[in-house]
PDB file of N, CA and C in Angstrom:
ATOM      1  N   UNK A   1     111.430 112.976 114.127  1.00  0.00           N
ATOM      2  CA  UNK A   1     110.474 111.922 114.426  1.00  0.00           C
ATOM      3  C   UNK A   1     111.139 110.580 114.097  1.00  0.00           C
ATOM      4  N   UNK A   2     110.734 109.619 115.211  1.00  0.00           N
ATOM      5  CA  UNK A   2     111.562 108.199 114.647  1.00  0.00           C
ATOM      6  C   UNK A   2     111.092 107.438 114.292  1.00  0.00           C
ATOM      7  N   UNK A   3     111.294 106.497 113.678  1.00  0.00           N
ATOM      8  CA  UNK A   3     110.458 105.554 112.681  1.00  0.00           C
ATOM      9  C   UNK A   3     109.453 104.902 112.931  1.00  0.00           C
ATOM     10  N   UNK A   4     109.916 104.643 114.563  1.00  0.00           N
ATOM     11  CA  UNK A   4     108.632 103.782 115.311  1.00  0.00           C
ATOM     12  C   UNK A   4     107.466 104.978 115.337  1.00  0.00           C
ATOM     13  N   UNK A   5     107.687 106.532 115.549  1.00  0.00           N
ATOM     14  CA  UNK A   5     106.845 107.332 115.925  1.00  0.00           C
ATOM     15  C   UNK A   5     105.840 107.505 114.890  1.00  0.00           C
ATOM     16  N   UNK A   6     106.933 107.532 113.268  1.00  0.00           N
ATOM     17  CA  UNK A   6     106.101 107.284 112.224  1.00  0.00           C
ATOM     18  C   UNK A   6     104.882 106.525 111.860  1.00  0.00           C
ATOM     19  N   UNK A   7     105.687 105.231 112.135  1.00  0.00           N
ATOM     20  CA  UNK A   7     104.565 104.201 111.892  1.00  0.00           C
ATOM     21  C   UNK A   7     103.445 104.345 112.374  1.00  0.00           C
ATOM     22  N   UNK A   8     103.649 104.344 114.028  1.00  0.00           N
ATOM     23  CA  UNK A   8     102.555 104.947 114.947  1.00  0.00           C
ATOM     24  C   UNK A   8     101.596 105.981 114.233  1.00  0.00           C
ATOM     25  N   UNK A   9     102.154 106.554 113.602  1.00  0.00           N
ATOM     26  CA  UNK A   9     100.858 108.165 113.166  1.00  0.00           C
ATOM     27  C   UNK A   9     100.515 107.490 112.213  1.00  0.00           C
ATOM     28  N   UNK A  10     101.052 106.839 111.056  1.00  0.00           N
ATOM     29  CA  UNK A  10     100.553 106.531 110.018  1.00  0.00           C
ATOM     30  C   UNK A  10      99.545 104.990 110.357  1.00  0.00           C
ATOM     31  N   UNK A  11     100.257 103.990 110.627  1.00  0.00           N
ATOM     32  CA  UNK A  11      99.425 102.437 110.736  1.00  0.00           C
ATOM     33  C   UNK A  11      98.478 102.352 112.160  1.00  0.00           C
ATOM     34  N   UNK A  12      98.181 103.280 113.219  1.00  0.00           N
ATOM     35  CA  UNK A  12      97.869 103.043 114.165  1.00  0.00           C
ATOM     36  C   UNK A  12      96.111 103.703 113.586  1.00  0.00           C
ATOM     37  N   UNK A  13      96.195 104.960 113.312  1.00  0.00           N
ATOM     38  CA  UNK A  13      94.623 105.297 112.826  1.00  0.00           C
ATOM     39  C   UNK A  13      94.059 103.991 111.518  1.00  0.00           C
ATOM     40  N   UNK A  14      95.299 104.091 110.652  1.00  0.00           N
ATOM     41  CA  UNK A  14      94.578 103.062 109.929  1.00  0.00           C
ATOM     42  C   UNK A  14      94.044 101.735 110.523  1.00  0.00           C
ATOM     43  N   UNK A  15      94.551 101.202 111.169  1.00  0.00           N
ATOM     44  CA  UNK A  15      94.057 100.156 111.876  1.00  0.00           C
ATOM     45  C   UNK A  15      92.751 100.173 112.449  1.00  0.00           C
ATOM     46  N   UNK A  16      92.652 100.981 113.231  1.00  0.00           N
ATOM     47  CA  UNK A  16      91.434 101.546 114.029  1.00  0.00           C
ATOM     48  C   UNK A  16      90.748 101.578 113.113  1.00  0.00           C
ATOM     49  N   UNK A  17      90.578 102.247 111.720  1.00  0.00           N
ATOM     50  CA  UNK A  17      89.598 102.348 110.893  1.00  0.00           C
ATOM     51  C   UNK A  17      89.427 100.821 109.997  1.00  0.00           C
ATOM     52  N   UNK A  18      90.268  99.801 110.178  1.00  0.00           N
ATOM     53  CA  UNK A  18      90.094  98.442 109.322  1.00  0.00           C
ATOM     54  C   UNK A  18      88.893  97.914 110.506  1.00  0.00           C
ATOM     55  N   UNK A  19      89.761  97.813 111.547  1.00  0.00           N
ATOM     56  CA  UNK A  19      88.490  97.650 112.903  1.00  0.00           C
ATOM     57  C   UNK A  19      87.546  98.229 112.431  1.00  0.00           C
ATOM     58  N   UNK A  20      86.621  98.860 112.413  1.00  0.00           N
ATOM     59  CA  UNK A  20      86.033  99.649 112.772  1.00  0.00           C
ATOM     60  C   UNK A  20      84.763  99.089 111.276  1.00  0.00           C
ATOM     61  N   UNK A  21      85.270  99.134 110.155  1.00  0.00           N
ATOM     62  CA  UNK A  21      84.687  99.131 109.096  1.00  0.00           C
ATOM     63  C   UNK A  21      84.488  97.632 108.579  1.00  0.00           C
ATOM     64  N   UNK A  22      85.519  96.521 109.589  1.00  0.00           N
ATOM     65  CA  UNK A  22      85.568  95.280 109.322  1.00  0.00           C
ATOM     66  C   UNK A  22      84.205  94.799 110.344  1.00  0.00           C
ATOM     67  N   UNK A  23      83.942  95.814 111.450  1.00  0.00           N
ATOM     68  CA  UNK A  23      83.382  95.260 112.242  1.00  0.00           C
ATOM     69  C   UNK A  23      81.434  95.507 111.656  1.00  0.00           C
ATOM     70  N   UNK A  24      81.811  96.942 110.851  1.00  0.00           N
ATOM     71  CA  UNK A  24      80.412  97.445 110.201  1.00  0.00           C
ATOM     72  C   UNK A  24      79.748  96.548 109.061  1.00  0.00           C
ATOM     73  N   UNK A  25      80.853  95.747 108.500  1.00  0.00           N
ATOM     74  CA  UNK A  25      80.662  95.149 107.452  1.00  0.00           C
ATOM     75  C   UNK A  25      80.070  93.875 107.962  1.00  0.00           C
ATOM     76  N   UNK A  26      80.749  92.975 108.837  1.00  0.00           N
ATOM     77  CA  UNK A  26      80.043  91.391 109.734  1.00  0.00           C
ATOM     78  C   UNK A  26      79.145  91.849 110.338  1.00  0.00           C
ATOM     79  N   UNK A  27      78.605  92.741 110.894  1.00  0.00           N
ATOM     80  CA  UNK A  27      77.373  93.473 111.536  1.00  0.00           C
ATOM     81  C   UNK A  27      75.912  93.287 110.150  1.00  0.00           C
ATOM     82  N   UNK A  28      76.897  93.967 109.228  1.00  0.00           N
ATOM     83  CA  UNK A  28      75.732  93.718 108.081  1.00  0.00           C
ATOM     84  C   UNK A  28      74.902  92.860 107.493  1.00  0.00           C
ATOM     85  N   UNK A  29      76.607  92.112 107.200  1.00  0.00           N
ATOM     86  CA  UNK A  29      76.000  90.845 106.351  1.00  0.00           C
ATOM     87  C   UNK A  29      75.753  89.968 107.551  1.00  0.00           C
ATOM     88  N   UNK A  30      75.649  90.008 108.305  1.00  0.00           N
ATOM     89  CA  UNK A  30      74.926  89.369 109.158  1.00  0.00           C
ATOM     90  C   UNK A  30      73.491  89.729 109.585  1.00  0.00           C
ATOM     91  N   UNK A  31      72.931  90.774 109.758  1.00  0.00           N
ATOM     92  CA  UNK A  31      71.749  91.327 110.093  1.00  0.00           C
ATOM     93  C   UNK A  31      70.777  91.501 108.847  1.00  0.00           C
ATOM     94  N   UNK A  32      71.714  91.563 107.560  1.00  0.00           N
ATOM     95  CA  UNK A  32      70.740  91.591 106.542  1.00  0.00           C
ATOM     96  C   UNK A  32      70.606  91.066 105.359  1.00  0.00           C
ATOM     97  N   UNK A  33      69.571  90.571 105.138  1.00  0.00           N
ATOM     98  CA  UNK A  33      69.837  89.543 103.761  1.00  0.00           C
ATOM     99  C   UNK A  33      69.912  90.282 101.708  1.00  0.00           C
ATOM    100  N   UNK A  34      71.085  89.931 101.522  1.00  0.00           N
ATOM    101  CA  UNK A  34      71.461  90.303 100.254  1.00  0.00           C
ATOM    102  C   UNK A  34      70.869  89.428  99.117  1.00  0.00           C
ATOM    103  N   UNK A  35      69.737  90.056  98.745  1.00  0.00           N
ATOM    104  CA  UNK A  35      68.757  89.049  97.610  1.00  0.00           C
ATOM    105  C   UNK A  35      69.095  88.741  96.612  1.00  0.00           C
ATOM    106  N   UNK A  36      70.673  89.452  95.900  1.00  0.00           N
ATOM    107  CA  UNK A  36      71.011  89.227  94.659  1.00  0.00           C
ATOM    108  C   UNK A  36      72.208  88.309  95.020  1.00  0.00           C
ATOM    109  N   UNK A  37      72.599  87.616  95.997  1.00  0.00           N
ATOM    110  CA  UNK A  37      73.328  87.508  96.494  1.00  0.00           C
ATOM    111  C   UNK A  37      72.755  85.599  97.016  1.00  0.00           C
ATOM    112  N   UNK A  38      73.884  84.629  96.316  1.00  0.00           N
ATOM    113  CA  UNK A  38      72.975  83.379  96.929  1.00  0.00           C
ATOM    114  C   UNK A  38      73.254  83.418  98.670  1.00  0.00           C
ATOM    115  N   UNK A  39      73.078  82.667  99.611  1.00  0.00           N
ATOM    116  CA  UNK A  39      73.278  82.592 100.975  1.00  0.00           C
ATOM    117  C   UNK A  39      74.299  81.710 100.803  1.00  0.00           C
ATOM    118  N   UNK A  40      74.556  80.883  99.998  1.00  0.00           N
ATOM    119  CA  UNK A  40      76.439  80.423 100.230  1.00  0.00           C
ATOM    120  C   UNK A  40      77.279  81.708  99.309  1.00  0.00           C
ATOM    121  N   UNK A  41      76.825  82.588  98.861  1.00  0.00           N
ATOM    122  CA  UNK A  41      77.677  83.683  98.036  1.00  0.00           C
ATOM    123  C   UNK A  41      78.126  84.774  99.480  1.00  0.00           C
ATOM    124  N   UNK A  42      76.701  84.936 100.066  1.00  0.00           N
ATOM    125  CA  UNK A  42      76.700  86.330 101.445  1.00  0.00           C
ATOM    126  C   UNK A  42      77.851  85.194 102.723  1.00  0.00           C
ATOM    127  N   UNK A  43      77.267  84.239 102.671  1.00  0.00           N
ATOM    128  CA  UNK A  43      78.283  83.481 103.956  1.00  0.00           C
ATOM    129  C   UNK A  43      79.736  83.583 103.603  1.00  0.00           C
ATOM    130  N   UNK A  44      80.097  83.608 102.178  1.00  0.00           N
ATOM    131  CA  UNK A  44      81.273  83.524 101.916  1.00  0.00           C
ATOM    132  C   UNK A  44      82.095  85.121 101.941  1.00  0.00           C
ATOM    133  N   UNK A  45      81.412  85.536 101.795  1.00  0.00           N
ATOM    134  CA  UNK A  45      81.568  87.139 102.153  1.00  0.00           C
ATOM    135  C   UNK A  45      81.949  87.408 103.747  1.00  0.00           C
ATOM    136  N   UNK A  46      80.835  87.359 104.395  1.00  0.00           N
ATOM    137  CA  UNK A  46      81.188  87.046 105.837  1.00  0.00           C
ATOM    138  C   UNK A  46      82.151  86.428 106.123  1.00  0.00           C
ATOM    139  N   UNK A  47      82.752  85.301 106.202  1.00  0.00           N
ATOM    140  CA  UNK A  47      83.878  84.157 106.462  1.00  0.00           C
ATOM    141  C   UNK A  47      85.062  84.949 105.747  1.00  0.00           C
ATOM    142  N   UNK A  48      84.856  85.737 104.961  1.00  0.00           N
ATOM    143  CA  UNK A  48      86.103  86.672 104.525  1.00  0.00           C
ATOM    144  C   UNK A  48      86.587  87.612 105.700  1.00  0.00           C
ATOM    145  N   UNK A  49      85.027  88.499 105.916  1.00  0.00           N
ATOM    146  CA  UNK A  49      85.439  89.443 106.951  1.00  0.00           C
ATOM    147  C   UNK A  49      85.683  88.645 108.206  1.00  0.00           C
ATOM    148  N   UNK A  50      85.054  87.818 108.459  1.00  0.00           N
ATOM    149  CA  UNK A  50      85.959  87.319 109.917  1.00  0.00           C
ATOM    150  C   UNK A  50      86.864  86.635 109.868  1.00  0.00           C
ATOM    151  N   UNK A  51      87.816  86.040 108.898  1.00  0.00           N
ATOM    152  CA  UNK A  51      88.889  85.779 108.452  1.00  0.00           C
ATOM    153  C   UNK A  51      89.619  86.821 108.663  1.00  0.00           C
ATOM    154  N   UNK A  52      89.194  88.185 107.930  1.00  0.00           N
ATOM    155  CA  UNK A  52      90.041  89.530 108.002  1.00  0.00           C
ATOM    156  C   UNK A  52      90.009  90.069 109.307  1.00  0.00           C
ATOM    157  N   UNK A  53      89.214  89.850 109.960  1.00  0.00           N
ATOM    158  CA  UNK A  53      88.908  90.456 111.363  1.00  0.00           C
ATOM    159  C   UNK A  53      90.298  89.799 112.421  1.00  0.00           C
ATOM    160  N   UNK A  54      90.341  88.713 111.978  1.00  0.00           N
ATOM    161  CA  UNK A  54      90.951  87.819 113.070  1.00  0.00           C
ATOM    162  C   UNK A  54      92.623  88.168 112.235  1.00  0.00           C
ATOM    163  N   UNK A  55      92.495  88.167 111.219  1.00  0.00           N
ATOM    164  CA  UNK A  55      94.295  88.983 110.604  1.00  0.00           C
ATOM    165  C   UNK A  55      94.102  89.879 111.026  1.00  0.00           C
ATOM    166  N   UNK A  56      93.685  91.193 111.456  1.00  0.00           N
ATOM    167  CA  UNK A  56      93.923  92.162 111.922  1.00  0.00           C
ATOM    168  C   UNK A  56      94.054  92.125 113.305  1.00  0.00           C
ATOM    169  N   UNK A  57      93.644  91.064 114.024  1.00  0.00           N
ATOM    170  CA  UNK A  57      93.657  91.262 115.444  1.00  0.00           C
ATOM    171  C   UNK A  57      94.840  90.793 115.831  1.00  0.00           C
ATOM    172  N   UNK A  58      95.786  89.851 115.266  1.00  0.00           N
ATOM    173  CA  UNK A  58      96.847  89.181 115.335  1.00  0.00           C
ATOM    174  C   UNK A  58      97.930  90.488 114.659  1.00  0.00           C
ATOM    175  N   UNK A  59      97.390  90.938 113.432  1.00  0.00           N
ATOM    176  CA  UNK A  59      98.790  91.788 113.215  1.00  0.00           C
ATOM    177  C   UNK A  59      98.703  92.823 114.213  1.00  0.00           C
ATOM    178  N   UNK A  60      97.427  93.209 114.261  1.00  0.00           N
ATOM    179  CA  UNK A  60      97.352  94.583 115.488  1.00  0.00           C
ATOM    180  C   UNK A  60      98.395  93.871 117.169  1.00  0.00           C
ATOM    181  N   UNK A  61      98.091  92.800 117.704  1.00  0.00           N
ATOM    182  CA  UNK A  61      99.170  92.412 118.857  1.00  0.00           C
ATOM    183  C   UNK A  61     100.641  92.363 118.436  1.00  0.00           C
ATOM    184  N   UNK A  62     101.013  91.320 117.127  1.00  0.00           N
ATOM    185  CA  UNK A  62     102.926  91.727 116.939  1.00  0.00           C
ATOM    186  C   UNK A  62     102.581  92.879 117.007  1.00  0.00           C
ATOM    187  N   UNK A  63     101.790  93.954 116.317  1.00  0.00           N
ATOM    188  CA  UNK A  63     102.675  95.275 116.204  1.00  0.00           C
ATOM    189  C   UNK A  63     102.728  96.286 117.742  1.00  0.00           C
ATOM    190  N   UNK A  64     102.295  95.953 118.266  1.00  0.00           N
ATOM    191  CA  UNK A  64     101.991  96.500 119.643  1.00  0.00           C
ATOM    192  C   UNK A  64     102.946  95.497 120.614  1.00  0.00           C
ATOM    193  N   UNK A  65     103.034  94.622 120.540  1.00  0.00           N
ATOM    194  CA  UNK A  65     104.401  93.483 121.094  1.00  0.00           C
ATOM    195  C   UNK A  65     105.768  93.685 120.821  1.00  0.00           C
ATOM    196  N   UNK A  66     105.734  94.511 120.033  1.00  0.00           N
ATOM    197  CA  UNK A  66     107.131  94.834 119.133  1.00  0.00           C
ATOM    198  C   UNK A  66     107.236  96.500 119.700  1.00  0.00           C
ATOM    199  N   UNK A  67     106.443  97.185 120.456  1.00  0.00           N
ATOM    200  CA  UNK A  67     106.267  98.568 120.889  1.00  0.00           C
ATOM    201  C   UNK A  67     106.515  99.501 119.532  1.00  0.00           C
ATOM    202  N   UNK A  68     105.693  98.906 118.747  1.00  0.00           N
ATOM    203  CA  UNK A  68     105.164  99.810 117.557  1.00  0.00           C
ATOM    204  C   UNK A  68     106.081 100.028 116.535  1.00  0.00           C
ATOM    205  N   UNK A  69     107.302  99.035 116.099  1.00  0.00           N
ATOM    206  CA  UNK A  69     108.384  99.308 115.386  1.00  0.00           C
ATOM    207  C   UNK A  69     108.116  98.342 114.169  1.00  0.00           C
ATOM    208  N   UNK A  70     107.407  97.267 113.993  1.00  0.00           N
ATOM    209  CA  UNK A  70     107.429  96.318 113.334  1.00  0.00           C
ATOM    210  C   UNK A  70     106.212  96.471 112.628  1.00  0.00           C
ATOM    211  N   UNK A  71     105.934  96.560 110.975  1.00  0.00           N
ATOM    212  CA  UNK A  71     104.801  97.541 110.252  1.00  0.00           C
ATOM    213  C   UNK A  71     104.401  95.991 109.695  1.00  0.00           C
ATOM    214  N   UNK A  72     102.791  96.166 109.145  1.00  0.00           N
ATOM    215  CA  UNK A  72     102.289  95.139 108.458  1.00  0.00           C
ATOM    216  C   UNK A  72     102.620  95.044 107.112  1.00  0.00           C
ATOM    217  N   UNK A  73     102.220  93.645 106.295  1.00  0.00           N
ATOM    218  CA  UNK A  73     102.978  93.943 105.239  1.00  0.00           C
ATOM    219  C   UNK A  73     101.772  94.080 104.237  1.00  0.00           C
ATOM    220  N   UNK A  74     102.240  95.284 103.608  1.00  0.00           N
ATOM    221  CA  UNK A  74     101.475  95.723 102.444  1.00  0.00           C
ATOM    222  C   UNK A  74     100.293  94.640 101.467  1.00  0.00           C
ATOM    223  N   UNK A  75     101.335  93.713 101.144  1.00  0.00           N
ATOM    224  CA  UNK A  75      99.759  92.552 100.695  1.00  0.00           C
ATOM    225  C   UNK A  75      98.640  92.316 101.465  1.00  0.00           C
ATOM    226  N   UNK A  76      98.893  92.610 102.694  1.00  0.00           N
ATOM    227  CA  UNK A  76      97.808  92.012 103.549  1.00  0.00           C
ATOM    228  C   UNK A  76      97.121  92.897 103.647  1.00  0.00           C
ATOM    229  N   UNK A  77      97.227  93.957 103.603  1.00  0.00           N
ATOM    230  CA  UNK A  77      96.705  95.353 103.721  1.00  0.00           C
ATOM    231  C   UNK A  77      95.719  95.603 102.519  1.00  0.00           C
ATOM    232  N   UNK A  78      96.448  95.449 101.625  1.00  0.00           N
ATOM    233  CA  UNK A  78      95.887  95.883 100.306  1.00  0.00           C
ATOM    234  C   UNK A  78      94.611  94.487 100.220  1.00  0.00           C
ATOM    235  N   UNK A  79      95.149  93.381 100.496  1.00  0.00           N
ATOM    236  CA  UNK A  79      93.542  92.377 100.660  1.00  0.00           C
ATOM    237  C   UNK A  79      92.600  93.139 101.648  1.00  0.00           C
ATOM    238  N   UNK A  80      92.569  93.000 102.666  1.00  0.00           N
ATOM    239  CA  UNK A  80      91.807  94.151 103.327  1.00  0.00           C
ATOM    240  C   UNK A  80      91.072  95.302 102.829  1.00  0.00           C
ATOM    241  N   UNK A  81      91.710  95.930 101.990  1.00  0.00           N
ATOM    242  CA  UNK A  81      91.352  97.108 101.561  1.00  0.00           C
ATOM    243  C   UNK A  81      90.395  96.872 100.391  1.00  0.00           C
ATOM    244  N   UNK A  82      90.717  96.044  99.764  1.00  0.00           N
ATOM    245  CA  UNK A  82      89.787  95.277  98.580  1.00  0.00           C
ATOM    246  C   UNK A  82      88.070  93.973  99.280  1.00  0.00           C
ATOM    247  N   UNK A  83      88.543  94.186 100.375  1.00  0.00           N
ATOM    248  CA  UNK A  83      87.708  93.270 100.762  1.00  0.00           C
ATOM    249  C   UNK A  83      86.386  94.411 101.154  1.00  0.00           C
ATOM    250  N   UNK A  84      86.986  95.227 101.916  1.00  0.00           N
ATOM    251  CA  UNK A  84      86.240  96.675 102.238  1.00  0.00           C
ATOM    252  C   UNK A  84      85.643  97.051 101.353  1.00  0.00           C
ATOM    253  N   UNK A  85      86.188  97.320 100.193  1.00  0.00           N
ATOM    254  CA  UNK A  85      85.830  98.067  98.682  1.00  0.00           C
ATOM    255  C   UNK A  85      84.225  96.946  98.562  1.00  0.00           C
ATOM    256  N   UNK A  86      84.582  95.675  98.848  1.00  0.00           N
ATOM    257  CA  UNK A  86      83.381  94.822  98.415  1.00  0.00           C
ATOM    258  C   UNK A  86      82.454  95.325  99.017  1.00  0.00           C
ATOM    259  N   UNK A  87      82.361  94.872 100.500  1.00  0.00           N
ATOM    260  CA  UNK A  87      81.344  95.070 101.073  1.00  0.00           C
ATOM    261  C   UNK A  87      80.925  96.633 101.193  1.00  0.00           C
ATOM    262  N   UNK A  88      81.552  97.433 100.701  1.00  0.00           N
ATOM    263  CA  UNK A  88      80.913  99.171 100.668  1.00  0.00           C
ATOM    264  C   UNK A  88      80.173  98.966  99.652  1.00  0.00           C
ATOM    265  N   UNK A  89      80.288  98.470  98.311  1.00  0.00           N
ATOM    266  CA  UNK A  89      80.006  98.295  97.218  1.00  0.00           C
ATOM    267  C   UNK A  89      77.932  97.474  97.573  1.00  0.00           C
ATOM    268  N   UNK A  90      78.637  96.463  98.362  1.00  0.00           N
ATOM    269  CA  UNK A  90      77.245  95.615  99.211  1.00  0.00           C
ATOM    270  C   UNK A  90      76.514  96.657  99.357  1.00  0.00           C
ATOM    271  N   UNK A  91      76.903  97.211 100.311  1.00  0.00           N
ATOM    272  CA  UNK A  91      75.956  98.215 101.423  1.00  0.00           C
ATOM    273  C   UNK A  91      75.611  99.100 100.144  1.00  0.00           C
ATOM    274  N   UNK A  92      76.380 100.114  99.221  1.00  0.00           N
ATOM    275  CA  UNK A  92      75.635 100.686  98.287  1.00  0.00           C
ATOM    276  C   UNK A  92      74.379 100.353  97.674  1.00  0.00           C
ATOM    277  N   UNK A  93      74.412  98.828  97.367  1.00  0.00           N
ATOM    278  CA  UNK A  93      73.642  98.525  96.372  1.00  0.00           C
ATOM    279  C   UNK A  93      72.435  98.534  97.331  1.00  0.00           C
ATOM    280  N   UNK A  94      72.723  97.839  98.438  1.00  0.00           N
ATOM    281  CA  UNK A  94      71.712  97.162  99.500  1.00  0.00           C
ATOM    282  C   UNK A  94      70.816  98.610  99.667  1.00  0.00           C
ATOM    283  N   UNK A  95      71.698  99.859 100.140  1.00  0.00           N
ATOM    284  CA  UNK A  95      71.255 100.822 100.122  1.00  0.00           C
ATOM    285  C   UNK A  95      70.066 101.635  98.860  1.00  0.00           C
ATOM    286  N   UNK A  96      70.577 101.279  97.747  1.00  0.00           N
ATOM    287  CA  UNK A  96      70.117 101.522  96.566  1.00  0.00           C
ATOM    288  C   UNK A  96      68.452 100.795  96.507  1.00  0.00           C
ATOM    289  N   UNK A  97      68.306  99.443  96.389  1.00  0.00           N
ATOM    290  CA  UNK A  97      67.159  98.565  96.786  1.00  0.00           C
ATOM    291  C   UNK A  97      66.529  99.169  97.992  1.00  0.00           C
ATOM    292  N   UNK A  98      67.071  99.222  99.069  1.00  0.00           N
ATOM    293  CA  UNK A  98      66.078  99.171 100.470  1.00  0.00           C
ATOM    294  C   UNK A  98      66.943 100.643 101.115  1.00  0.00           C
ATOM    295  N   UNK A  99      66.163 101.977 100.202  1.00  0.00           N
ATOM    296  CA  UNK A  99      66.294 103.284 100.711  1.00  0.00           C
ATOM    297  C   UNK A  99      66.019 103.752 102.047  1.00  0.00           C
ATOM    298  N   UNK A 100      65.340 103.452 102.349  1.00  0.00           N
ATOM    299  CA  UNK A 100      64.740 103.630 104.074  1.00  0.00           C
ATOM    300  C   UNK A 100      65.533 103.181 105.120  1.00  0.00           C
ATOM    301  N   UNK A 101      66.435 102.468 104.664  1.00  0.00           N
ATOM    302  CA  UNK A 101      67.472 101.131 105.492  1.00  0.00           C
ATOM    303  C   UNK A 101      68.643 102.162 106.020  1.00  0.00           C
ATOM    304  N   UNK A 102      68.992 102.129 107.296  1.00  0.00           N
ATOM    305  CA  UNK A 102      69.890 102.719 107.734  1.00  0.00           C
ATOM    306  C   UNK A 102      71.461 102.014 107.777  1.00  0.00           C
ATOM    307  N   UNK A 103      71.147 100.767 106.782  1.00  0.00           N
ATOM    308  CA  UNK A 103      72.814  99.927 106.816  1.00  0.00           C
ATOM    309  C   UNK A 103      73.712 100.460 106.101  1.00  0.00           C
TER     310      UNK A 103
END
């Protein structure tokens, strides 16, 4: 297997899943209001994820411009991944308060 093929198996699902969970998260805090949470605290949350949304859409083209050889770099990743951790953490709690809530 060659390195580009690597990357491909390994950074290509992950991606899809930063999508995917970046997109569940601005869906949220957008549709629902976080009461422990001031509205310049939840906006700033948001403006993260679409900050992160828009780094991922840019690293997702180099790496696909480069025909899949050129990998993201780990800091950026790992912000991402911590940013996720937040807003799961959100949705837990949100979940926790408002049981009936399908967010």
């Amino acid at each position: 297997m060659s390195k580009a093929e690597l990357l491909q198996e390994i950074l290509g699902p992950l991606l899809e899943d930063y999508r995917y969970w970046f997109e569940r998260s601005r869906r949220f805090l957008q549709e629902e209001r976080l009461e422990w949470l001031s509205l310049d605290e939840q906006q700033s949350v948001l403006e993260r994820v679409l900050a992160a949304q828009s780094e991922l859409q840019v690293a997702e083209t180099l790496y696909q411009l480069s025909d899949n050889e050129v990998g993201i770099d780990p800091g950026l990743m790992a912000k991402w991944h911590r940013l996720l951790m937040e807003c799961a953490e959100l949705g837990r709690r949100f979940r926790q308060i408002h049981p009936s809530s399908d967010s």
